[in-house]
Protein backbone atom coordinates (compact mmCIF):
# COMPACT_ATOMS: atom_id res chain seq x y z
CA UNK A 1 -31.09 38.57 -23.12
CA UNK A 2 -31.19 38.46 -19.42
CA UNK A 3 -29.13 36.45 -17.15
CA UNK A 4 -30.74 34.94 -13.80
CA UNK A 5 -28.39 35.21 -11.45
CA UNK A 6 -28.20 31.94 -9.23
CA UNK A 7 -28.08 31.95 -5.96
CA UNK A 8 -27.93 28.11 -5.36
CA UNK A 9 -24.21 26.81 -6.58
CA UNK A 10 -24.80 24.56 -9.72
CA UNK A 11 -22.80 21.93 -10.71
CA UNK A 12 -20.04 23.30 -12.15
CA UNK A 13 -19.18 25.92 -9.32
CA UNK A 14 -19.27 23.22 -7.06
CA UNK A 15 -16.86 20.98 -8.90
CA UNK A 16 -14.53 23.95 -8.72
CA UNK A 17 -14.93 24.73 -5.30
CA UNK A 18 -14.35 20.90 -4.83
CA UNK A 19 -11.15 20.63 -7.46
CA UNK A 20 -9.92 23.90 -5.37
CA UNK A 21 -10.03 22.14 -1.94
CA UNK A 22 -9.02 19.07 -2.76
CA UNK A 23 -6.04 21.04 -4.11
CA UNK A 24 -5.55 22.54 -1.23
CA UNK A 25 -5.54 19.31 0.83
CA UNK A 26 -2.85 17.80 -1.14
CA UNK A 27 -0.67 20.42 -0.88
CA UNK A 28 -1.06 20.17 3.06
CA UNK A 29 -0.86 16.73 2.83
CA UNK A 30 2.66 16.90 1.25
CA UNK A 31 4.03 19.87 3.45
CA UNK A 32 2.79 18.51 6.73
CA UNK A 33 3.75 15.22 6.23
CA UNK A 34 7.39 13.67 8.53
CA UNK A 35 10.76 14.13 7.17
CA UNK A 36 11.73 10.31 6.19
CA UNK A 37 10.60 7.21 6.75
CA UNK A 38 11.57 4.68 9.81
CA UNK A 39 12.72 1.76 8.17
CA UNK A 40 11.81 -1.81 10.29
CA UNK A 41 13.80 -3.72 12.24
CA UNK A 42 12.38 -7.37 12.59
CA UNK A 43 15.27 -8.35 15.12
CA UNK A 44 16.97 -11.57 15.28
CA UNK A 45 13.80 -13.93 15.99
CA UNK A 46 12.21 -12.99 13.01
CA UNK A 47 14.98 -13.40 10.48
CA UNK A 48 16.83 -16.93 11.86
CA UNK A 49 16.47 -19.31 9.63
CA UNK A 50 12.99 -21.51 10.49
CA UNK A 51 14.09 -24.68 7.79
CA UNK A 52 14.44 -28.19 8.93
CA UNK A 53 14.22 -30.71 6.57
CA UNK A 54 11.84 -33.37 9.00
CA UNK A 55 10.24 -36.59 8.32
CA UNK A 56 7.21 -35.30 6.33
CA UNK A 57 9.28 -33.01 4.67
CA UNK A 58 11.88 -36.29 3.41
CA UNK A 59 8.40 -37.74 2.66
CA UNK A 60 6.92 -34.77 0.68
CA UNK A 61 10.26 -34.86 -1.24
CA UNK A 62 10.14 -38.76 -1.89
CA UNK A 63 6.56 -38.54 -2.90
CA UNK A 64 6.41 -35.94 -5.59
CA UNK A 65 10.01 -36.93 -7.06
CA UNK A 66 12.39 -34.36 -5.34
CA UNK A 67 14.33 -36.97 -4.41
CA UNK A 68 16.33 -36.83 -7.99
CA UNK A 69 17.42 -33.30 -7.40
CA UNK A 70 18.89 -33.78 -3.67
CA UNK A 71 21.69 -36.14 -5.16
């Protein structure tokens, strides 16, 4: 039997072309990528404490029976 050569790229020689580069890409990904991570600082405004117990907050409380566990 005789073999036709292709000249077009089928399916499965472009899947591994495609499984090679995306290879490739991952690898580059991972040795170009920064050292470590900058962890963030919200600063003091961000992390005060924002909780005050107002009016419609007692209310909220009184309504739905949260009054019991204040005591």
């Amino acid at each position: 039997m005789q073999e036709k050569k292709q000249t077009a790229m089928n399916r499965r020689n472009f899947l591994r072309a495609f499984g090679g580069a995306s290879t490739t890409a991952a690898v580059a990904a991972v040795t170009l990528s920064p050292g470590e991570a900058q962890a963030y600082d919200p600063g003091e405004e961000e992390t005060r404490a924002r909780y005050r117990e107002t009016e419609h907050v007692k209310a909220f409380y009184r309504v739905n029976g949260y009054e019991t566990l204040k005591k």
